[in-house]
Protein backbone atom coordinates (compact mmCIF):
# COMPACT_ATOMS: atom_id res chain seq x y z
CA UNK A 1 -225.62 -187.09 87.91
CA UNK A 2 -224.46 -187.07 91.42
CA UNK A 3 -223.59 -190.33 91.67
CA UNK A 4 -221.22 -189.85 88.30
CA UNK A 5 -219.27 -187.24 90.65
CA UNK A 6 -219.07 -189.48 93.36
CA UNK A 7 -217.95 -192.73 91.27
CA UNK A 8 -215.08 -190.55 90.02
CA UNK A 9 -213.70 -189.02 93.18
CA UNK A 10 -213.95 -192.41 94.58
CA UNK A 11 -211.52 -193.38 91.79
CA UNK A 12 -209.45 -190.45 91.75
CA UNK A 13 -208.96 -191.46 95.49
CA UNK A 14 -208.27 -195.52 94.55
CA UNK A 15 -206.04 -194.10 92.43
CA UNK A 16 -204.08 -191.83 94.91
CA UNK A 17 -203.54 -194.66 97.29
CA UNK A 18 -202.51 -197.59 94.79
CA UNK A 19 -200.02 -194.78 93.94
CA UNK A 20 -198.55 -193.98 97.69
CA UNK A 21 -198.38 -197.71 98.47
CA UNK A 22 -196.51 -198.15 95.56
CA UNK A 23 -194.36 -195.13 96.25
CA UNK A 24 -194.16 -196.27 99.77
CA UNK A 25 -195.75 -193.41 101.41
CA UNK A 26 -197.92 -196.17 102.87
CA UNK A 27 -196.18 -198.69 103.74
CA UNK A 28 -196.63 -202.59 104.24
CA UNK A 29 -198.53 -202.84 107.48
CA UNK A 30 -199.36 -199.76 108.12
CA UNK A 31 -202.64 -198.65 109.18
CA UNK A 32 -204.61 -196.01 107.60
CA UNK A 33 -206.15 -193.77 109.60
CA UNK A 34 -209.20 -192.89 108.29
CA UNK A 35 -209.67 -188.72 109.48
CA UNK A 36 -205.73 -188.18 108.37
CA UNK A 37 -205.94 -189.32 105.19
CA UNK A 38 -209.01 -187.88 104.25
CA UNK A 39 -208.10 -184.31 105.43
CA UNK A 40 -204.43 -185.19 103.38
CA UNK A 41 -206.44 -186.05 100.66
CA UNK A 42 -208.85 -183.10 100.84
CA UNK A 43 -212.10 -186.00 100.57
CA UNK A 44 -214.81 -187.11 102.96
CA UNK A 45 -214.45 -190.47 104.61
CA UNK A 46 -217.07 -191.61 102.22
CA UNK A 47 -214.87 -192.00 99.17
CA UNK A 48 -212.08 -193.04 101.26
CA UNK A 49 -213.79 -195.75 102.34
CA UNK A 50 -215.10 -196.74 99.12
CA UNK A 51 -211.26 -196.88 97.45
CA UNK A 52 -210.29 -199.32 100.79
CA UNK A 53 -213.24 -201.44 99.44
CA UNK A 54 -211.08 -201.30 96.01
CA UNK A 55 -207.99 -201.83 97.14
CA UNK A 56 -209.22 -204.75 99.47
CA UNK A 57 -210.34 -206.65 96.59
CA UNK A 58 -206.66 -206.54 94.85
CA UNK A 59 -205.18 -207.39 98.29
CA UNK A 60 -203.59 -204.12 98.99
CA UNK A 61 -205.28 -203.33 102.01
CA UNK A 62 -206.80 -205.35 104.65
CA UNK A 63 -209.60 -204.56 107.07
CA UNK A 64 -209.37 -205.79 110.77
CA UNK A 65 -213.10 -205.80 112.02
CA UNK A 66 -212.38 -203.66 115.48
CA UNK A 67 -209.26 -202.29 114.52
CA UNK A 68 -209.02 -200.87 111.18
CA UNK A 69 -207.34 -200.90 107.66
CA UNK A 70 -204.00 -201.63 107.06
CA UNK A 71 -201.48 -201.71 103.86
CA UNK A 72 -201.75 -205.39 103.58
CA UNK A 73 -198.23 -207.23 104.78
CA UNK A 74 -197.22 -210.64 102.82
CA UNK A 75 -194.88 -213.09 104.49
CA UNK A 76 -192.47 -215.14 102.04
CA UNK A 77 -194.21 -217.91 100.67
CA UNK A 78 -197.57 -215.32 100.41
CA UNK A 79 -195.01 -213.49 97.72
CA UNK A 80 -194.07 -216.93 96.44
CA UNK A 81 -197.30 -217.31 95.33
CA UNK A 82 -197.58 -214.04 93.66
CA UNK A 83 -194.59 -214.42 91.85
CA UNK A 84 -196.70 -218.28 90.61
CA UNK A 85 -199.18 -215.89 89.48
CA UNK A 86 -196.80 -213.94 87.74
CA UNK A 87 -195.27 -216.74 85.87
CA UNK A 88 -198.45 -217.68 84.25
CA UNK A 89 -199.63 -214.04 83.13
CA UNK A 90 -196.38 -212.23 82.38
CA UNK A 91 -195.27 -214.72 79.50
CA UNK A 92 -198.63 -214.29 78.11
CA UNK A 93 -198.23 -210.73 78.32
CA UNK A 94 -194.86 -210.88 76.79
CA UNK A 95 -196.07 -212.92 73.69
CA UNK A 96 -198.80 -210.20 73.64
CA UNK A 97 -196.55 -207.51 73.31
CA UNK A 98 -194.13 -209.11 70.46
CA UNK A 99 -197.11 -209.91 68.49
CA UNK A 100 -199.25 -206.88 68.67
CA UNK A 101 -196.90 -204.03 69.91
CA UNK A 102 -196.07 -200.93 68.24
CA UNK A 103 -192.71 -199.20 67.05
CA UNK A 104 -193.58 -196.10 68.82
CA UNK A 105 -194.39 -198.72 71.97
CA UNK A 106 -191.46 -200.25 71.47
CA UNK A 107 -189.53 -196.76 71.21
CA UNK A 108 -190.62 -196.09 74.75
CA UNK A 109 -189.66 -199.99 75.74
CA UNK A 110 -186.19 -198.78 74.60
CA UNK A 111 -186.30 -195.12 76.48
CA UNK A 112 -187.56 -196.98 80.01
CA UNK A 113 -184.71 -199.47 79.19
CA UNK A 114 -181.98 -196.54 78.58
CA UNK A 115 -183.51 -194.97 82.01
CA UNK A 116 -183.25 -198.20 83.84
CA UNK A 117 -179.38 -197.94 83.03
CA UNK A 118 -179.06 -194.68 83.80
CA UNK A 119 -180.58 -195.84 87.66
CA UNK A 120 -178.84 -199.08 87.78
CA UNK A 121 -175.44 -197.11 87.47
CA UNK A 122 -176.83 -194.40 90.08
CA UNK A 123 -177.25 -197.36 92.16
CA UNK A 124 -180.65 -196.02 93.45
CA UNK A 125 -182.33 -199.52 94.48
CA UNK A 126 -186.05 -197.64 94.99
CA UNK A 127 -186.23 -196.26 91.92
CA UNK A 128 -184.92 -198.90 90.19
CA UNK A 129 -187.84 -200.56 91.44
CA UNK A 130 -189.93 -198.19 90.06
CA UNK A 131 -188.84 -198.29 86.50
CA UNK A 132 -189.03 -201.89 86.42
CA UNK A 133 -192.39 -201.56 87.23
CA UNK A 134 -193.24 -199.35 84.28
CA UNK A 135 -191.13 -201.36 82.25
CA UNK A 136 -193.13 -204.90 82.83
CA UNK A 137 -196.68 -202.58 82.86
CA UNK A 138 -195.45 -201.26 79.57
CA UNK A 139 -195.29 -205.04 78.23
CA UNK A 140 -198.29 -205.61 79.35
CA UNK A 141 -200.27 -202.42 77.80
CA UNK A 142 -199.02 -204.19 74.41
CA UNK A 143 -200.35 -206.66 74.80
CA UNK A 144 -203.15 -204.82 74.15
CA UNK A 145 -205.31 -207.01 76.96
CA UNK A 146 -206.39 -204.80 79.69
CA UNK A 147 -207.59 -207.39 82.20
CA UNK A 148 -203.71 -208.81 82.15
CA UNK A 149 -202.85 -205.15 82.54
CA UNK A 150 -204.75 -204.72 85.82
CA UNK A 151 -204.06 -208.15 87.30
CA UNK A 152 -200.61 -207.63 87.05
CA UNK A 153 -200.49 -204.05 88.10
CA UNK A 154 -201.78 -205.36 91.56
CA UNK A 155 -199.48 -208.61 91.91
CA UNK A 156 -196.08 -206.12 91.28
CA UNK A 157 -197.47 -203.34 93.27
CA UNK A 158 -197.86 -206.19 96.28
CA UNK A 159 -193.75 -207.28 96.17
CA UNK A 160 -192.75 -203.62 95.34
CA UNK A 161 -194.29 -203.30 98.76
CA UNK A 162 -193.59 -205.93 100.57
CA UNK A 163 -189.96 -206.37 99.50
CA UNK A 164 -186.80 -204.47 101.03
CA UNK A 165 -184.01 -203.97 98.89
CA UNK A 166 -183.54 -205.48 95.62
CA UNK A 167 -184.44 -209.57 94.41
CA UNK A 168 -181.40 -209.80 92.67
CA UNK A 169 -178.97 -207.37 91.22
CA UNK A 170 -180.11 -204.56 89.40
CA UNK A 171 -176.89 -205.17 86.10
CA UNK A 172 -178.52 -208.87 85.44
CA UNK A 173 -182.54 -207.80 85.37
CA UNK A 174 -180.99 -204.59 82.98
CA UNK A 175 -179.76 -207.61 80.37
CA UNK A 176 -182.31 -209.76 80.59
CA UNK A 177 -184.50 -206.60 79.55
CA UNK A 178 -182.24 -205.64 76.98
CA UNK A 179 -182.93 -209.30 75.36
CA UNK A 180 -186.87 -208.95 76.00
CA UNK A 181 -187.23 -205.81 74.29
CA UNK A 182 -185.09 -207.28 71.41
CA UNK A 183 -187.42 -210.10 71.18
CA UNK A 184 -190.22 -208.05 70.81
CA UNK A 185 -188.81 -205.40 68.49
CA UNK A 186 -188.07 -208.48 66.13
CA UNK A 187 -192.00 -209.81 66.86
CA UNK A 188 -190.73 -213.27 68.13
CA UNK A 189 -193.38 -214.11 70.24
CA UNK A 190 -191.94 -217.55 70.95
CA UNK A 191 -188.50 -216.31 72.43
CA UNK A 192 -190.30 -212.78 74.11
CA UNK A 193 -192.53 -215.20 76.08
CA UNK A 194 -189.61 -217.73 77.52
CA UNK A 195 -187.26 -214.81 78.00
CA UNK A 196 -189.78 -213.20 80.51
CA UNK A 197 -190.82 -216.40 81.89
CA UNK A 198 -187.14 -216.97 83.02
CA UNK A 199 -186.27 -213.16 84.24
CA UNK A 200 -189.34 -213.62 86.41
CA UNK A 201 -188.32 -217.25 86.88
CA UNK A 202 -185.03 -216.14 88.38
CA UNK A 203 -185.87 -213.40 90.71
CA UNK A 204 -188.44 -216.00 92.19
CA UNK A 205 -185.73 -218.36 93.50
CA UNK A 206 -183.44 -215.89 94.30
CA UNK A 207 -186.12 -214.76 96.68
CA UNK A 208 -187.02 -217.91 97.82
CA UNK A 209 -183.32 -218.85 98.46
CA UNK A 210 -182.21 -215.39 99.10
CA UNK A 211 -182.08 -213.37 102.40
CA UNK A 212 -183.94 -210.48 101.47
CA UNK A 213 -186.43 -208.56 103.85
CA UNK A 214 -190.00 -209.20 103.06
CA UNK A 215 -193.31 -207.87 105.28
CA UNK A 216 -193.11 -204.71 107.38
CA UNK A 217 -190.59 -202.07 106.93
């Protein structure tokens, strides 16, 4: 019984951090001190701990034996990678979604989209960001495969973090979503997996190529 209330505060917690670092009220690199965030948090250092142990796993956080945890920093070619990872399991997601989504899910693929515009002419890069998060984690819930779901919560959350700024502009990711949610309205699996393969394609070289800020803020 007791350890059923301490396996769910420990992923209440998990939950509560994944969620600052992708808010960035923990930022890339910064270390987490232990006593302040459990007296933020209103939690022993026992659960705390336990939701590092988490978050290690999905390389959000990184221990230093002598010196602590930290938000986990990537350099470039670390985010390279992730976006490789990306490639593979978004597409599949994509296809996923087309075959097996909803029209209420696709009803709130269409409300996200009409948000995303609403931000992209507010010109408010962070929570553009954010959107386009729920957007692509939105995809992947119809899918309806939850492991994809979690793996790729974890890969977006790490360049959400580790990115300043915006990949590439905000007006051509807002019409290449327009044509994925199209694709999957119309259940073409075939075009709703290419079309996110190149959107994720595209934001991949523009980083490598690009001069945006990765790592630290």
């Amino acid at each position: 019984m007791y350890k059923v209330e301490y396996d769910d505060l420990s992923q209440r917690v998990y939950k509560v951090l994944k969620q600052m670092i992708l808010d960035g009220d923990l930022k890339s690199g910064e270390r987490l001190a232990q006593d302040e965030l459990a007296q933020r948090l209103g939690v022993s250092r026992t659960p705390l701990l336990s939701a590092f142990s988490k978050l290690e796993r999905e390389m959000l956080v990184q221990t230093i034996p002598r010196r602590g945890s930290y938000v986990r920093s990537f350099s470039r070619p670390e985010l390279l990678d992730v976006y490789d990872i990306r490639l593979r399991l978004e597409p599949l997601g994509a296809r996923g979604a087309a075959v097996h989504g909803t029209a209420e899910q696709v009803e709130r693929l269409d409300v996200l989209t009409e948000e995303y515009r609403q931000l992209v002419a507010d010109h408010d890069a962070d929570k553009v960001k954010h959107q386009d998060f729920e957007f692509h984690m939105l995809i992947m819930e119809m899918s309806g495969n939850t492991f994809l779901s979690s793996i790729v919560a974890s890969s977006n959350i790490i360049l959400i973090a580790n990115v300043q700024g915006l990949i590439k502009s905000a007006e051509e990711s807002l019409a290449e979503h327009r044509r994925l949610v199209d694709a999957i309205r119309a259940h073409d699996d075939e075009s709703a997996e290419e079309l996110m393969y190149h959107h994720l394609f595209s934001s991949r070289t523009a980083l490598a190529h690009g001069t945006t800020q990765v790592g630290s803020a």
